[in-house]
C-alpha atoms as a PDB file:
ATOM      1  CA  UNK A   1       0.000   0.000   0.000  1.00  0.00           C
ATOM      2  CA  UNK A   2       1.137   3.729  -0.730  1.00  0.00           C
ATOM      3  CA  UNK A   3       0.475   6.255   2.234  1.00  0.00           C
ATOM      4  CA  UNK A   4       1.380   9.689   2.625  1.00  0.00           C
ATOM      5  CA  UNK A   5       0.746  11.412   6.048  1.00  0.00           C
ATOM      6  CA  UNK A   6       1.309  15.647   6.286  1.00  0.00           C
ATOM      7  CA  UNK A   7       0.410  18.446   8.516  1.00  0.00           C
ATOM      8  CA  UNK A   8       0.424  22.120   7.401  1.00  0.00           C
ATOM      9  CA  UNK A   9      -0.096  25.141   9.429  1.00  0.00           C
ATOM     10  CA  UNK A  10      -2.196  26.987   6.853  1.00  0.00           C
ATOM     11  CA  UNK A  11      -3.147  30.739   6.853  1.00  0.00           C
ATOM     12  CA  UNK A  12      -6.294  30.124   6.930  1.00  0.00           C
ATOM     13  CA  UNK A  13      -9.249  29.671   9.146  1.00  0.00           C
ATOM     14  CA  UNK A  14     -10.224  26.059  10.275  1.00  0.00           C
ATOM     15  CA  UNK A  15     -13.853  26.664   9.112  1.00  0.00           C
ATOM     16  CA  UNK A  16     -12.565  27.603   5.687  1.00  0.00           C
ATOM     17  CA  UNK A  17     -10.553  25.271   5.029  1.00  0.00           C
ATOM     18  CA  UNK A  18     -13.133  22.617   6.098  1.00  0.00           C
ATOM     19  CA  UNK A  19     -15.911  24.178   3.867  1.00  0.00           C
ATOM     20  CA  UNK A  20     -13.015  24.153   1.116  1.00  0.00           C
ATOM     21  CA  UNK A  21     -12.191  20.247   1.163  1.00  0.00           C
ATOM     22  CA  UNK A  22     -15.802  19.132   1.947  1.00  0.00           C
ATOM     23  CA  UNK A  23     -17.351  21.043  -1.370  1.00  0.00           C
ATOM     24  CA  UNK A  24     -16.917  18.248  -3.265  1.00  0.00           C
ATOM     25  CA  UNK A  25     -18.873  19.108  -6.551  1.00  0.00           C
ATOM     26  CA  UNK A  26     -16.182  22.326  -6.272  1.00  0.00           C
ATOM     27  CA  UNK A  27     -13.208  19.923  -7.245  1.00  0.00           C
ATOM     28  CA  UNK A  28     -12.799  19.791 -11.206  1.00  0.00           C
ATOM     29  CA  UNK A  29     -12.890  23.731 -10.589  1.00  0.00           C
ATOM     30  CA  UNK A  30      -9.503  23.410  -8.927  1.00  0.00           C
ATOM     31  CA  UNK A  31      -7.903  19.901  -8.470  1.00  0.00           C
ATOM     32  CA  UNK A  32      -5.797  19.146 -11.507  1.00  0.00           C
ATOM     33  CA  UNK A  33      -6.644  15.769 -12.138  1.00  0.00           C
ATOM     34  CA  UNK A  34     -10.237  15.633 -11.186  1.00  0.00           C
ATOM     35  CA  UNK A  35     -11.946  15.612 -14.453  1.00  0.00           C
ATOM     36  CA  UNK A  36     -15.403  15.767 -13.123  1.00  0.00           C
ATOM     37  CA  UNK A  37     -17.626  14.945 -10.343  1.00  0.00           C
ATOM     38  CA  UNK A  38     -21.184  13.825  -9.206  1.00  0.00           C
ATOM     39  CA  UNK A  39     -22.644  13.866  -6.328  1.00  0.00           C
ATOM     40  CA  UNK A  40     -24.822  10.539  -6.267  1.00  0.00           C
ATOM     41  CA  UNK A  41     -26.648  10.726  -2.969  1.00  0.00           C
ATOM     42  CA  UNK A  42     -26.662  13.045   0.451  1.00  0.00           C
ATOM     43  CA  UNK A  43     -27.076  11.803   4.175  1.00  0.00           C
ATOM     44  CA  UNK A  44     -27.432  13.781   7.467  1.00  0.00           C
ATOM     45  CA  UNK A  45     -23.515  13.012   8.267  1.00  0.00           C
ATOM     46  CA  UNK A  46     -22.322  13.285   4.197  1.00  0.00           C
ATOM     47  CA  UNK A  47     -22.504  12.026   0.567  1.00  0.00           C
ATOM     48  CA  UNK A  48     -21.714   9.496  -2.013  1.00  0.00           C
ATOM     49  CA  UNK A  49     -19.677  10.920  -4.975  1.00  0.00           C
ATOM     50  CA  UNK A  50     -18.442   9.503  -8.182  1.00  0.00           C
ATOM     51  CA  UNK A  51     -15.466  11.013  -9.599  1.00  0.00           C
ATOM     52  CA  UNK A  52     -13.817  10.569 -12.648  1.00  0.00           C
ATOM     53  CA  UNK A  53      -9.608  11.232 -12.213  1.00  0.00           C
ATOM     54  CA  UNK A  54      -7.186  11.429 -14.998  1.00  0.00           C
ATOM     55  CA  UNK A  55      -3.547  11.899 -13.937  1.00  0.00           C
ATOM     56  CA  UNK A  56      -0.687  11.285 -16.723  1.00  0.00           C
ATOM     57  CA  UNK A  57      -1.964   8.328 -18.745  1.00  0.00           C
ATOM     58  CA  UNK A  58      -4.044   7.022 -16.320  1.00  0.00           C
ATOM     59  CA  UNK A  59      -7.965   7.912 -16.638  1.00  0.00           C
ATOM     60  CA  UNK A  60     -10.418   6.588 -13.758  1.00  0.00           C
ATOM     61  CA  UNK A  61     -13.823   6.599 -12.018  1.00  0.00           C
ATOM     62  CA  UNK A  62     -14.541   5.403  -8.514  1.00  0.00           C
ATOM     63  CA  UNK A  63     -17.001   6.408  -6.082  1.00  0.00           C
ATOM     64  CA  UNK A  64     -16.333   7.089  -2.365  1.00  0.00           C
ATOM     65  CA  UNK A  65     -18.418   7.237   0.720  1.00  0.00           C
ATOM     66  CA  UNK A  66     -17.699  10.904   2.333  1.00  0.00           C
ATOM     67  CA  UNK A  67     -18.386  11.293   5.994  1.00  0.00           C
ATOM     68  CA  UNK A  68     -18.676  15.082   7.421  1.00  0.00           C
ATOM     69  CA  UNK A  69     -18.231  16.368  11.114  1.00  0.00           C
ATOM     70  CA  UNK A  70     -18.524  20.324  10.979  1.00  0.00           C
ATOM     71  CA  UNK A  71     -18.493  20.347  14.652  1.00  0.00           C
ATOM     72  CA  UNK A  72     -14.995  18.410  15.126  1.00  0.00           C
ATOM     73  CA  UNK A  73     -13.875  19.642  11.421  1.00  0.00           C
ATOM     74  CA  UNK A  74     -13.165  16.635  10.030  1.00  0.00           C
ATOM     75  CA  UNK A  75     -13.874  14.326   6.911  1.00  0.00           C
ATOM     76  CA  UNK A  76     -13.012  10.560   6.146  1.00  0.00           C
ATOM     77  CA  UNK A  77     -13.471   9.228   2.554  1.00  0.00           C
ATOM     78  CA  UNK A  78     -13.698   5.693   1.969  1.00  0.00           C
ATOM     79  CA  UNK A  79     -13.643   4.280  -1.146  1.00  0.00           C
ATOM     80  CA  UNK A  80     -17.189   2.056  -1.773  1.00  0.00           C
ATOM     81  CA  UNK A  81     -16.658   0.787  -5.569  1.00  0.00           C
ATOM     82  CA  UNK A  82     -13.926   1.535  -8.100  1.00  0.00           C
ATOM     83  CA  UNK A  83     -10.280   0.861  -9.324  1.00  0.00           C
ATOM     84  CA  UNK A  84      -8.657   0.943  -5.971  1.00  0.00           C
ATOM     85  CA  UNK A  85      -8.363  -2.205  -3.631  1.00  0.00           C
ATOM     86  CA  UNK A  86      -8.043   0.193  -0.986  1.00  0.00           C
ATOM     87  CA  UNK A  87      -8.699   4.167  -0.613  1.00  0.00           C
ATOM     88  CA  UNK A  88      -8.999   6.077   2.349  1.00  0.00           C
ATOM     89  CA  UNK A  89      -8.255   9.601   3.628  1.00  0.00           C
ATOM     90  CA  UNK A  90      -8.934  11.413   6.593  1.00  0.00           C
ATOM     91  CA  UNK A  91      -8.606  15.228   7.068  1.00  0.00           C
ATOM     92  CA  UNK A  92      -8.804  17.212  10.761  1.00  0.00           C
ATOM     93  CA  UNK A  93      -8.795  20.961  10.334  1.00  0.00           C
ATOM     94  CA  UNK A  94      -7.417  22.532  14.614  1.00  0.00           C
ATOM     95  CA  UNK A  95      -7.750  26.110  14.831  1.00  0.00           C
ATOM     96  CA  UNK A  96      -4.558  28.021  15.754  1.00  0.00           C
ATOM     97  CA  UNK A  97      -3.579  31.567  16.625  1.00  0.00           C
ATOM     98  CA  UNK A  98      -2.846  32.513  12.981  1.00  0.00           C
ATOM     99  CA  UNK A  99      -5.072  30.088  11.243  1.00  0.00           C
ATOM    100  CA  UNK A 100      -5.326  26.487  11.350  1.00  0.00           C
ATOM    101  CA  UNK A 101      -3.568  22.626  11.726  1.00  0.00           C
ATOM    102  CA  UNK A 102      -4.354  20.400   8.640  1.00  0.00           C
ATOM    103  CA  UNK A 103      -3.908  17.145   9.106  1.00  0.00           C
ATOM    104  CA  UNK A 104      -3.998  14.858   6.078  1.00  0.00           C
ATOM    105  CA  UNK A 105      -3.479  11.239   5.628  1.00  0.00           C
ATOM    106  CA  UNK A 106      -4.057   9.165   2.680  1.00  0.00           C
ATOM    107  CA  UNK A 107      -3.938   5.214   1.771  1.00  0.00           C
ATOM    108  CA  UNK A 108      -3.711   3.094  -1.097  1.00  0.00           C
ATOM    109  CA  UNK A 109      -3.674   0.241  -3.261  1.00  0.00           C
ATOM    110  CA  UNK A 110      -4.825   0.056  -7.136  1.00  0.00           C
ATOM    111  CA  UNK A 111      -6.311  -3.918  -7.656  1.00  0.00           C
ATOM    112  CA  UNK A 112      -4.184  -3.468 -10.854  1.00  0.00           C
ATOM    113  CA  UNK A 113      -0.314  -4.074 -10.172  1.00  0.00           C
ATOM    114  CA  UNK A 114       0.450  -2.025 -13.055  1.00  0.00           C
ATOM    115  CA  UNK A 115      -1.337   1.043 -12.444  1.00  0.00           C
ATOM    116  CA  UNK A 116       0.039   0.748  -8.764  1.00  0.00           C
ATOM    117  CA  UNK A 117       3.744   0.610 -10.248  1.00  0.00           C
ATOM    118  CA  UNK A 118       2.781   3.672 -11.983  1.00  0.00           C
ATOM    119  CA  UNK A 119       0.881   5.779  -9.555  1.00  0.00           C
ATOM    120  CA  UNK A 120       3.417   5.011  -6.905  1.00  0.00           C
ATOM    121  CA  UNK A 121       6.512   6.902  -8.952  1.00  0.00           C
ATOM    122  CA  UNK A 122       4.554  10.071  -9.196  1.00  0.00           C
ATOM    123  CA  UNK A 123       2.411   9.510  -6.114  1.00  0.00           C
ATOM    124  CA  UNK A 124       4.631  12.495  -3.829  1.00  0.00           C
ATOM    125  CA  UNK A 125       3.852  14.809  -6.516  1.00  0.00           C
ATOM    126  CA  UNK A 126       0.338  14.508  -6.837  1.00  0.00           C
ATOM    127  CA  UNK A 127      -0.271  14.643  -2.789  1.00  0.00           C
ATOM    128  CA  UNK A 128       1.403  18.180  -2.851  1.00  0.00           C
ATOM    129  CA  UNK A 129      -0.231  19.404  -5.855  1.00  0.00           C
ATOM    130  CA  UNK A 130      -3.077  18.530  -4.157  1.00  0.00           C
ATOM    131  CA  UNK A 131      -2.457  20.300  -0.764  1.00  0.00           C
ATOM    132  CA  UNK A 132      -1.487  23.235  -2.582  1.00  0.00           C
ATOM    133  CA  UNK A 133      -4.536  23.158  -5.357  1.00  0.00           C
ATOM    134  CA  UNK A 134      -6.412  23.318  -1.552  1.00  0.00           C
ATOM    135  CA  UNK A 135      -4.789  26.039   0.194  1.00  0.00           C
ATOM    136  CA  UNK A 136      -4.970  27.694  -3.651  1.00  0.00           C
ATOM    137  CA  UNK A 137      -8.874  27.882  -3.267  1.00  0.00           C
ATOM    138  CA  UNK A 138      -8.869  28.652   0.212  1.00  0.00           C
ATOM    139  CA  UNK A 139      -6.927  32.071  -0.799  1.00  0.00           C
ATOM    140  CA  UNK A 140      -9.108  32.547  -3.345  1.00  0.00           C
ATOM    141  CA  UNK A 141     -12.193  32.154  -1.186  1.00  0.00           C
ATOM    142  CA  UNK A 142     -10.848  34.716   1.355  1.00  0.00           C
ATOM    143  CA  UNK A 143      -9.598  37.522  -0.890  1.00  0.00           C
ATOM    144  CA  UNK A 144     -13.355  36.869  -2.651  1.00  0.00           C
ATOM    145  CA  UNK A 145     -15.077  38.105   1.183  1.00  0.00           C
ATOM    146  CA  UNK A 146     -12.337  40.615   1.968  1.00  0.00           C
ATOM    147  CA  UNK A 147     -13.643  44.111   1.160  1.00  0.00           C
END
């Protein structure tokens, strides 16, 4: 399995930045390699999404199970039926004196040994593309509200 584990201190407000990675349907607007999204059905505590990802040559869809808590600003993704034997990830946005903690984790495993070769050579590059694709929006959000 491939994992990646970070924490940022971000500019940003905790709230944001939760409202930034939980807008879903938002992501082909600013993710590189999310090529679109749907949002297939909503619950009290989240969503089901299917998401179609193209990064280099490889082109997928899968569809995750997203589970929000606003209160303790966090969000888990699971993956429920798609190309990966195993997808999960796990964000927990903690306030701080000049914005917020992220904490991100993320693990792994294509069923296909080939596309896991593959994904797994480029696989540091495309976490902090994503990070930065997040904070990205965030400071795009904020300078939107400033007056």
């Amino acid at each position: 399995m491939i994992s990646h584990q970070e924490t940022r201190i971000v500019p940003y407000s905790a709230d944001l930045m939760y409202a930034v990675v939980s807008d879903v349907q938002k992501y082909p607007d600013f993710l590189p390699w999310v090529v679109a999204l749907r949002v297939l059905s909503r619950r009290e505590t989240g969503l089901s999404a299917e998401m179609a990802v193209g990064y280099g040559a490889l082109r997928e869809h899968y569809t995750s199970e997203v589970t929000l808590d606003p209160i303790g600003r966090r969000i888990d993704v699971v993956q429920s039926r798609g190309p990966f034997k195993t997808l999960e990830n796990h964000w927990h946005f903690m306030p701080r004196l000049q914005g917020c903690e992220v904490d991100f984790s993320i693990l792994f495993e294509f069923k296909s040994r080939l596309l896991h070769g593959l994904a797994g050579r480029t696989f540091e590059n495309a976490m902090l593309q994503m990070a930065d694709a997040f904070e990205a929006r965030a400071k795009k959000l904020q300078e939107g509200k400033s007056p």
